[in-house]
C-alpha atoms as a PDB file:
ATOM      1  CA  UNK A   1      41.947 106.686 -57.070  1.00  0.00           C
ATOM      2  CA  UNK A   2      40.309 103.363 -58.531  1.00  0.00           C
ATOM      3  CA  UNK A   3      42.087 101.542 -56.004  1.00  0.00           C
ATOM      4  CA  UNK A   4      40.601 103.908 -53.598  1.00  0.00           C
ATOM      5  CA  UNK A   5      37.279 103.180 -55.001  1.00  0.00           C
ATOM      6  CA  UNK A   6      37.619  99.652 -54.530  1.00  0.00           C
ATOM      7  CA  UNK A   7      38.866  99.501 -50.921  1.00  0.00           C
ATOM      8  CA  UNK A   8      35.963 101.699 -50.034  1.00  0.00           C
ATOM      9  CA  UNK A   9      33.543  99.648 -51.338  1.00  0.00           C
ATOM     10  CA  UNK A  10      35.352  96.672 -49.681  1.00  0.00           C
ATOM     11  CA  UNK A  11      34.857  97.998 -46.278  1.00  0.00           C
ATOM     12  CA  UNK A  12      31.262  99.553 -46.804  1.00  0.00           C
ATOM     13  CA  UNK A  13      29.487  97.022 -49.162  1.00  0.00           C
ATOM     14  CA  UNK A  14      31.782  93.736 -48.496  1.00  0.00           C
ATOM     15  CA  UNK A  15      33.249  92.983 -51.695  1.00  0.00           C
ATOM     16  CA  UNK A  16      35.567  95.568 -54.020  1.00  0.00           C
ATOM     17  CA  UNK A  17      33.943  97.604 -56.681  1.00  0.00           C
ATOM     18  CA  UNK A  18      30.330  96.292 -55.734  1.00  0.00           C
ATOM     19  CA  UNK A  19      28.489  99.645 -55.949  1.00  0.00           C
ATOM     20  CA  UNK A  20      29.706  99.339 -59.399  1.00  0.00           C
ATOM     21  CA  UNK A  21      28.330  96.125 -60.435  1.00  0.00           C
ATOM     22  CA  UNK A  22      24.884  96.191 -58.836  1.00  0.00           C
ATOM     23  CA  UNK A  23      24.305  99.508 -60.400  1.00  0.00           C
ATOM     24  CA  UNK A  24      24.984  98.021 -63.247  1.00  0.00           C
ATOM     25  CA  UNK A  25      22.963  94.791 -62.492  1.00  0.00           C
ATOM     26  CA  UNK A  26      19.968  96.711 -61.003  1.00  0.00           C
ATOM     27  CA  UNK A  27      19.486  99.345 -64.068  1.00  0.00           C
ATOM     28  CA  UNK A  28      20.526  97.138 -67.344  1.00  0.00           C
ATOM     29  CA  UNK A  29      19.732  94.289 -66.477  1.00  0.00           C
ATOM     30  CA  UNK A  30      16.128  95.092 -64.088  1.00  0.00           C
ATOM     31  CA  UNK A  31      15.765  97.970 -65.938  1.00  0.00           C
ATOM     32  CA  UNK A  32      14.748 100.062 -62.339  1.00  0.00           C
ATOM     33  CA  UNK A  33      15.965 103.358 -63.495  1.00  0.00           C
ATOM     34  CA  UNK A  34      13.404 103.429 -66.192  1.00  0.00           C
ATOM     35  CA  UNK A  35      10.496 102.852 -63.701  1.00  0.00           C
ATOM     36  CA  UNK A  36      11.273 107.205 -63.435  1.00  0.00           C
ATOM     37  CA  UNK A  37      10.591 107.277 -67.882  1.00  0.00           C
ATOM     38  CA  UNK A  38      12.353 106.708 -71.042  1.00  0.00           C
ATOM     39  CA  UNK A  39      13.206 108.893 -73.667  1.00  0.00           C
ATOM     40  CA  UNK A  40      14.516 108.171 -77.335  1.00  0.00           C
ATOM     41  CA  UNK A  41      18.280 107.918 -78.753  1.00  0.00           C
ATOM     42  CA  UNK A  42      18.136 111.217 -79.489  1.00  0.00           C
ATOM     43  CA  UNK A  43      16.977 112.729 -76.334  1.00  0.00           C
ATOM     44  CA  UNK A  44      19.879 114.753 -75.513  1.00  0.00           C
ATOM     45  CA  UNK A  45      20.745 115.965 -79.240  1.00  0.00           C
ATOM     46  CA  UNK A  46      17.338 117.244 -79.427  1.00  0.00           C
ATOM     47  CA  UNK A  47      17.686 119.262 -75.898  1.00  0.00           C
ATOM     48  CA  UNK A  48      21.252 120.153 -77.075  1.00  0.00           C
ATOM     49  CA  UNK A  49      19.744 121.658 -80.087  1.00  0.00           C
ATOM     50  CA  UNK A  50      16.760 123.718 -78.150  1.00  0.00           C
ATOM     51  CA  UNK A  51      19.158 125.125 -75.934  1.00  0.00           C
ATOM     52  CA  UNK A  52      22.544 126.225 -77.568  1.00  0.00           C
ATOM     53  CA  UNK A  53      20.565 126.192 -80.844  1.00  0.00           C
ATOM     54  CA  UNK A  54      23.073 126.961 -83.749  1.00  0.00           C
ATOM     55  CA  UNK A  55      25.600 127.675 -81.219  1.00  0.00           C
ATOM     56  CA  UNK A  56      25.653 123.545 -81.011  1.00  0.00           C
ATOM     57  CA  UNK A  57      27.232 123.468 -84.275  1.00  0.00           C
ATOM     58  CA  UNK A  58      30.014 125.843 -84.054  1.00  0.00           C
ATOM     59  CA  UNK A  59      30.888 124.279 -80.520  1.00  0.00           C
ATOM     60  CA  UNK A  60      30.813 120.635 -82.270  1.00  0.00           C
ATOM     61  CA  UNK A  61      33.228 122.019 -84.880  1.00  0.00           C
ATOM     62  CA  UNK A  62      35.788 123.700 -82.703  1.00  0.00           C
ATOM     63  CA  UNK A  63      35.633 120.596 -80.291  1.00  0.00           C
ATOM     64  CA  UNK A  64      36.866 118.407 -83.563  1.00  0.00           C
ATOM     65  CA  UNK A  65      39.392 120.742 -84.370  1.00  0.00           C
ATOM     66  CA  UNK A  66      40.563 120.447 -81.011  1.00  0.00           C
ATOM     67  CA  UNK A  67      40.326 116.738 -80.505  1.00  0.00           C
ATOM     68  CA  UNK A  68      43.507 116.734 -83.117  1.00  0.00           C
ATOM     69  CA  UNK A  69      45.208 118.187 -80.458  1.00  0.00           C
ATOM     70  CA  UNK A  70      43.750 116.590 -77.464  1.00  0.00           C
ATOM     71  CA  UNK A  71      42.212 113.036 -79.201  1.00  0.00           C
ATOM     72  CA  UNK A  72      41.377 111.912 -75.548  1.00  0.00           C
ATOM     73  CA  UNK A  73      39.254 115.346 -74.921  1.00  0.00           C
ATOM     74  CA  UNK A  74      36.626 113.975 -77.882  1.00  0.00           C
ATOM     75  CA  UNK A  75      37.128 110.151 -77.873  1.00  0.00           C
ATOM     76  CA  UNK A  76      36.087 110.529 -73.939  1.00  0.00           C
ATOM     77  CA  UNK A  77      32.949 113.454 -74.645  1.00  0.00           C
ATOM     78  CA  UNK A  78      31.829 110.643 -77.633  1.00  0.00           C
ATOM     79  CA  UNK A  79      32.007 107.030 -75.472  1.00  0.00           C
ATOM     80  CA  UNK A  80      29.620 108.727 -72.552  1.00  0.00           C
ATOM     81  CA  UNK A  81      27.187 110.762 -74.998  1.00  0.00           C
ATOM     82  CA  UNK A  82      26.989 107.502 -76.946  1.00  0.00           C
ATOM     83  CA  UNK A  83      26.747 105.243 -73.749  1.00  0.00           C
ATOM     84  CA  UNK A  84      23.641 107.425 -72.100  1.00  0.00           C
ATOM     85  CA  UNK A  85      21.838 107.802 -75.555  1.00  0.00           C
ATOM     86  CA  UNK A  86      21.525 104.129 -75.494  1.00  0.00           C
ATOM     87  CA  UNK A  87      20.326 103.857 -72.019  1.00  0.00           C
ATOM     88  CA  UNK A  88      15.992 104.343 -71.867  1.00  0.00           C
ATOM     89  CA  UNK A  89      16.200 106.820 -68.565  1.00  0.00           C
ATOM     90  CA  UNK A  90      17.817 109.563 -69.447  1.00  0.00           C
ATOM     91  CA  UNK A  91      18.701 112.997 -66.960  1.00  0.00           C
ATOM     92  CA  UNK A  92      21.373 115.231 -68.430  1.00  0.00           C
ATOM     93  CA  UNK A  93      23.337 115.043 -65.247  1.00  0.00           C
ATOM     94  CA  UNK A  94      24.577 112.067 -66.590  1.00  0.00           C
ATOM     95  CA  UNK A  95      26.314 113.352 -69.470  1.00  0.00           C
ATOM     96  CA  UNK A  96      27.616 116.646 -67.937  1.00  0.00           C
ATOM     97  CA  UNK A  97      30.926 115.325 -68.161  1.00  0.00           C
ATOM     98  CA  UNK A  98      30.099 115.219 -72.050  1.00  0.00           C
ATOM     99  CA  UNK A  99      29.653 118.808 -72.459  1.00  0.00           C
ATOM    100  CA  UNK A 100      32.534 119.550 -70.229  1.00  0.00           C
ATOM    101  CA  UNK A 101      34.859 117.710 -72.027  1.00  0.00           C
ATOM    102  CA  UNK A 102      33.483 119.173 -75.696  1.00  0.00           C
ATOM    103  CA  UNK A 103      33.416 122.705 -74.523  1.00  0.00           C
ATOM    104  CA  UNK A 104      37.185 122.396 -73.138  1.00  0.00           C
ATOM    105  CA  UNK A 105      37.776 120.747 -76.408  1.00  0.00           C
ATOM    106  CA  UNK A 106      36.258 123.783 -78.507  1.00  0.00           C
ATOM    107  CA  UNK A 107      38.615 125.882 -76.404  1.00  0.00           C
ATOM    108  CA  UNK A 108      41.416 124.128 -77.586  1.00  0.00           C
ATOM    109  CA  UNK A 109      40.477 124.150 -81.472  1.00  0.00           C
ATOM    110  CA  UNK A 110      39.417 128.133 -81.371  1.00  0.00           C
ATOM    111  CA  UNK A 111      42.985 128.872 -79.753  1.00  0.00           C
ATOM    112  CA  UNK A 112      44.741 126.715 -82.276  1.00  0.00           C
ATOM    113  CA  UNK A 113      42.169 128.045 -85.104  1.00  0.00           C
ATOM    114  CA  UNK A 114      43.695 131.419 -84.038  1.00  0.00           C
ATOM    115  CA  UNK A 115      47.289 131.040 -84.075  1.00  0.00           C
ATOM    116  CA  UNK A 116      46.479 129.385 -87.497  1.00  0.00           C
ATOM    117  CA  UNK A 117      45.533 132.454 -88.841  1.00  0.00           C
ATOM    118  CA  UNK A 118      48.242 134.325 -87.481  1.00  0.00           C
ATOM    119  CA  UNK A 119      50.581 131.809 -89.125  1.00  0.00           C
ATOM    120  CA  UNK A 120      49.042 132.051 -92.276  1.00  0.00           C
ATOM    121  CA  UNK A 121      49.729 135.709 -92.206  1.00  0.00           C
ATOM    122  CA  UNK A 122      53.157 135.340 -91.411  1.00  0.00           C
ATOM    123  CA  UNK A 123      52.997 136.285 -87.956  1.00  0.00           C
ATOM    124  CA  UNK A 124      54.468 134.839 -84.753  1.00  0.00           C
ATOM    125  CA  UNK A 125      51.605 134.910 -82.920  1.00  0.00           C
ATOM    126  CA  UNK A 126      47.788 135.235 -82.177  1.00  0.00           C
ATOM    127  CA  UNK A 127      47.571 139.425 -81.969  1.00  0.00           C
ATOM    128  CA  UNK A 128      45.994 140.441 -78.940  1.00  0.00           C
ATOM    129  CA  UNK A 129      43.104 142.309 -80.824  1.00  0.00           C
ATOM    130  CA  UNK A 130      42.334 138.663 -82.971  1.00  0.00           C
ATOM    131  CA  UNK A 131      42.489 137.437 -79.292  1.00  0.00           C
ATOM    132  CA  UNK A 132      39.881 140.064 -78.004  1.00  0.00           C
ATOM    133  CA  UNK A 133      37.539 139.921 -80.956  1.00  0.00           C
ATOM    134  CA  UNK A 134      37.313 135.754 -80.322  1.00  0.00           C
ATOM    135  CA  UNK A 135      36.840 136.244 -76.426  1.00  0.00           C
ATOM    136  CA  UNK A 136      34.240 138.819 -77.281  1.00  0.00           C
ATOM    137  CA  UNK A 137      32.522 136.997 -79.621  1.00  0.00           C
ATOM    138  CA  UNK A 138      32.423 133.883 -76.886  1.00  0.00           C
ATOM    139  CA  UNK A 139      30.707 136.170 -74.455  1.00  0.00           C
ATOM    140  CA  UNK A 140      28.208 137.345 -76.733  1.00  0.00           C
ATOM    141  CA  UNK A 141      27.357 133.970 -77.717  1.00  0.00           C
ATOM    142  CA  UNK A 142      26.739 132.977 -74.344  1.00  0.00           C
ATOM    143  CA  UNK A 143      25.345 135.672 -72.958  1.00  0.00           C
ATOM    144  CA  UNK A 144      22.939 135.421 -75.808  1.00  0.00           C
ATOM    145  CA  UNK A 145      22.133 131.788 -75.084  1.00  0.00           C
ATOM    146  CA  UNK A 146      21.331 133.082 -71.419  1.00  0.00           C
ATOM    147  CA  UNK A 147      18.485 134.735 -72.376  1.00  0.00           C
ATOM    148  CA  UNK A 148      16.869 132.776 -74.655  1.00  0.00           C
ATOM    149  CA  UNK A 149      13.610 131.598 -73.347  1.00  0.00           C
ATOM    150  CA  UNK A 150      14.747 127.831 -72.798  1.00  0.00           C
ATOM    151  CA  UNK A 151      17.227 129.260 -70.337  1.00  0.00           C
ATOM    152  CA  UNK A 152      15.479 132.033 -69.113  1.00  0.00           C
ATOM    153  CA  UNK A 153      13.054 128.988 -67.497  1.00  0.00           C
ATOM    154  CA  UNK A 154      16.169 127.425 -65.999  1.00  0.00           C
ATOM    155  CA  UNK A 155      16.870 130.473 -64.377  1.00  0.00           C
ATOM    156  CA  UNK A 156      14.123 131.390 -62.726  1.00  0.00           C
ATOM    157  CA  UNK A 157      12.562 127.331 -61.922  1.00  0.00           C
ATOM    158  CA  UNK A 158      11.286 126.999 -58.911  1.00  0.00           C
ATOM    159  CA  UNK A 159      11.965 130.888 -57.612  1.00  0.00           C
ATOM    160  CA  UNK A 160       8.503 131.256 -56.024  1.00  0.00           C
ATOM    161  CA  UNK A 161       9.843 128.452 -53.254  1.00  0.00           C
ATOM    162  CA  UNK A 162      12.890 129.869 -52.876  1.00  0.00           C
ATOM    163  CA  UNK A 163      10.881 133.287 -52.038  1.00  0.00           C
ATOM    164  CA  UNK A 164       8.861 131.041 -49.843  1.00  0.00           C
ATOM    165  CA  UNK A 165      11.401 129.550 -47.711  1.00  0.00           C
ATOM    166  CA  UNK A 166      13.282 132.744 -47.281  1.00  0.00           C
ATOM    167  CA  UNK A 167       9.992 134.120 -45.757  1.00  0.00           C
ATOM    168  CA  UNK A 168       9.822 131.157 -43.141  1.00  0.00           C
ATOM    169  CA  UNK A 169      13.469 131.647 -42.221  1.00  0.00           C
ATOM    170  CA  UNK A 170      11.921 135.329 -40.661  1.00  0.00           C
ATOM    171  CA  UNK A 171       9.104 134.008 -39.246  1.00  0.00           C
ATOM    172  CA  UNK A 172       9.164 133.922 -34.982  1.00  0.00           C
ATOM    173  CA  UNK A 173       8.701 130.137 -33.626  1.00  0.00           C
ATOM    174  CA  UNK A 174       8.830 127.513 -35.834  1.00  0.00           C
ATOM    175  CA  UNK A 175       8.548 124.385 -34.617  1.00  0.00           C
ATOM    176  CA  UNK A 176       7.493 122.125 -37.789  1.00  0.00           C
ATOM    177  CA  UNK A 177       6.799 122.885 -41.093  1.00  0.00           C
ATOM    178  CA  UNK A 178       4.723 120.622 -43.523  1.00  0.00           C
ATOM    179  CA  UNK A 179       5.336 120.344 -47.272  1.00  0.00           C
ATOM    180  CA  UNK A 180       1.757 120.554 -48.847  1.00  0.00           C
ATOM    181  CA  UNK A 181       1.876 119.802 -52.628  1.00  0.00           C
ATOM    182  CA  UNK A 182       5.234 120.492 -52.823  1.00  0.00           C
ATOM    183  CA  UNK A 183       7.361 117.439 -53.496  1.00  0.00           C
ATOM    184  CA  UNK A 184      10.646 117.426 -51.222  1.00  0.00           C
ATOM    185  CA  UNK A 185      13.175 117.254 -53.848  1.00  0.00           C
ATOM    186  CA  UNK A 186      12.309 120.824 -54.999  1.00  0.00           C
ATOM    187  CA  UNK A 187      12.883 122.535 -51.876  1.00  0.00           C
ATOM    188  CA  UNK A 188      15.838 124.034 -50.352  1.00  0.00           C
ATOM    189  CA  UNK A 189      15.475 122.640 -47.692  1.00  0.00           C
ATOM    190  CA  UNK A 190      17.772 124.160 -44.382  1.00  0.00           C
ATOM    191  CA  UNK A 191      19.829 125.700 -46.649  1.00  0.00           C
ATOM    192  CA  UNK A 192      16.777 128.627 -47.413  1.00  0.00           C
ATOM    193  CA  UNK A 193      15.135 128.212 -44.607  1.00  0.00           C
ATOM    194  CA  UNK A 194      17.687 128.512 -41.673  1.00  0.00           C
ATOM    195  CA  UNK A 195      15.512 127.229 -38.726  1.00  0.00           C
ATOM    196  CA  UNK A 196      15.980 124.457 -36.466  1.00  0.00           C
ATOM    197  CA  UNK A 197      12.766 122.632 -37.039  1.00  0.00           C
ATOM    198  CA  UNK A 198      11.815 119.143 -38.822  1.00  0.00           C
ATOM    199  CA  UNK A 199      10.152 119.319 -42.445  1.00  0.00           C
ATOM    200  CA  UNK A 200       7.157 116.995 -42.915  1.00  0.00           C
ATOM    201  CA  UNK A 201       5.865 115.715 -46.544  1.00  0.00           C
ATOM    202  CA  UNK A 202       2.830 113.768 -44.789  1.00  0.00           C
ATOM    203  CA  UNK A 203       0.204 113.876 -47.930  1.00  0.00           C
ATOM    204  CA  UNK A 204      -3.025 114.545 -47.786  1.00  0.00           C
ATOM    205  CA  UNK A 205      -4.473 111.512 -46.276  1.00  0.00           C
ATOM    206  CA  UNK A 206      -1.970 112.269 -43.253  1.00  0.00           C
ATOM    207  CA  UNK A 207      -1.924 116.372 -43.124  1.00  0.00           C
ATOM    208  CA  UNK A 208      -5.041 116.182 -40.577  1.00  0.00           C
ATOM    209  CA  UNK A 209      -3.760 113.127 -38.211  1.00  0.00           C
ATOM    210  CA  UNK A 210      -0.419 114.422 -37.821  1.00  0.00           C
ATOM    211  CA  UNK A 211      -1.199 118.687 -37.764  1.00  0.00           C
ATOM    212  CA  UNK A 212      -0.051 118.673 -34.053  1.00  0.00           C
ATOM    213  CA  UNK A 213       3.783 118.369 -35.172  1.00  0.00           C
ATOM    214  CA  UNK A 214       3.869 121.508 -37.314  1.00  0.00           C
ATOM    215  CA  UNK A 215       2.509 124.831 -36.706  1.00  0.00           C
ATOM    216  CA  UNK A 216       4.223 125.987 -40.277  1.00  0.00           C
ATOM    217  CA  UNK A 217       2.857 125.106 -43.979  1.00  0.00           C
ATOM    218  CA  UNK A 218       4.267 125.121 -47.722  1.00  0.00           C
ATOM    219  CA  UNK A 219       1.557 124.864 -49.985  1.00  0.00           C
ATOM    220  CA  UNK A 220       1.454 124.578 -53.708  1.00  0.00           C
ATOM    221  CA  UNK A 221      -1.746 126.216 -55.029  1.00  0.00           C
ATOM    222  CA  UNK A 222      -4.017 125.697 -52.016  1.00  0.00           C
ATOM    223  CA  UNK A 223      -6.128 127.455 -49.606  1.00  0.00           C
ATOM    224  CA  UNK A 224      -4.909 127.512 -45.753  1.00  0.00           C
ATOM    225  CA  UNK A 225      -7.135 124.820 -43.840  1.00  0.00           C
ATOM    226  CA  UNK A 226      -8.074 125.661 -40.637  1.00  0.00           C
ATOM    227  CA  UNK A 227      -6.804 126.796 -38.077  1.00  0.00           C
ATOM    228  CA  UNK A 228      -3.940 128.075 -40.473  1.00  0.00           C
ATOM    229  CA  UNK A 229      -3.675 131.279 -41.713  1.00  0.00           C
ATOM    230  CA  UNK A 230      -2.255 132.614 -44.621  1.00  0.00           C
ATOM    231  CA  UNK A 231       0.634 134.982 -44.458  1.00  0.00           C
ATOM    232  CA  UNK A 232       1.963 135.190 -47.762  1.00  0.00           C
ATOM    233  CA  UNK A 233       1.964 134.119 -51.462  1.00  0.00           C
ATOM    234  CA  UNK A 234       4.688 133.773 -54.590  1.00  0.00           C
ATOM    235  CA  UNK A 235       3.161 132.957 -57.364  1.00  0.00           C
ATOM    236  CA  UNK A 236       0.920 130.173 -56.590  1.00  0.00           C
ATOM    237  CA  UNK A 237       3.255 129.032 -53.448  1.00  0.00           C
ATOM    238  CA  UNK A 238       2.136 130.275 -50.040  1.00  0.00           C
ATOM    239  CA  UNK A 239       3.262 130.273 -46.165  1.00  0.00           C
ATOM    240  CA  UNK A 240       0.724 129.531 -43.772  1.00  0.00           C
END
């Protein structure tokens, strides 16, 4: 695979592994990536905390009970949560892989917890009802941590576009449609709105010069400007 890696960037870039280096170059050494904010060390230990409150702990311990089993499971979780803390822009996409690896590695430690116990009561195995009672007290957990209110916002971010765009997917001859106060990354884009027509994020300076290539709008918190009329609103997000 890293050979792979390396070929590809030989024939796209012109030198092997140079998407690699420049990133590298471009965000440590000219610090770009923090032109989008910086947050402390501790960024993600606080967020861990506010989401999977005490849960954090209990899934820290497992994970270093199972790390005796698997060492490579924690050594790899630790080098990238360490790595990111130290870098000043911080997005928690980047150390997904983290939380991956120390969830798999709680797994690990709560099965081997078990068939401790069972051992210690002279047994040859986990029993299916200590099995049932762990699973069980998993899903609880989680399910728990779903509706705290943390998550609760995760679930239901941005939900007022996604009602939006499902209304302009029904709506009879679209030919444009114009993104007003609604930054592009937060949209679903085609995948919502189903309709074979180009999606404009002009601005304001540029909504009245170029209003002849869209006859559809997406407004954030806004009245309809003329001629457009409004036909519906979710939340503060309305199709005009």
């Amino acid at each position: 695979m890293t050979v792979l890696y390396g070929a590809l960037d030989a024939a796209t870039w012109g030198t092997p592994f140079e998407s690699v280096w420049r990133n590298i170059v471009i965000n440590l050494y000219y610090r770009v990536s923090e032109n989008w904010g910086i947050e402390p060390w501790f960024f993600y230990i606080d967020d861990l905390f506010a989401y999977w409150t005490a849960l954090a702990v209990i899934v820290l311990v497992l994970a270093r009970f199972g790390a005796y089993r698997v060492p490579w499971l924690g050594s790899a979780a630790l080098v990238i949560f360490a790595v990111h803390s130290l870098i000043g822009h911080k997005e928690w996409r980047f150390v997904y892989p983290a939380l991956l690896l120390a969830v798999l590695s709680a797994g690990i430690g709560l099965a081997h917890g078990l068939a401790w116990l069972a051992k210690r009561r002279n047994r040859d195995g986990v029993s299916p009802g200590a099995a049932a009672v762990a699973i069980a007290l998993v899903a609880l957990a989680s399910g728990g941590l779903a509706t705290t209110e943390n998550y609760r916002a995760l679930w239901t971010a941005r939900a007022d576009i996604v009602r939006a765009s499902a209304l302009i997917a029904h709506l009879p001859d679209v030919c444009g449609i114009e993104l007003d106060g609604i930054h592009w990354s937060n949209l679903g884009g085609y995948s919502l709105m189903h309709r074979d027509a180009p999606i404009y994020w002009f601005g304001a300076e540029d909504f009245a010069a170029h209003r002849d290539a869209f006859n559809t709008v997406l407004a954030n918190d806004k009245k309809a400007p003329p001629p457009f009329i409004e036909q519906a609103c979710f939340g503060k997000v309305c199709v005009m």
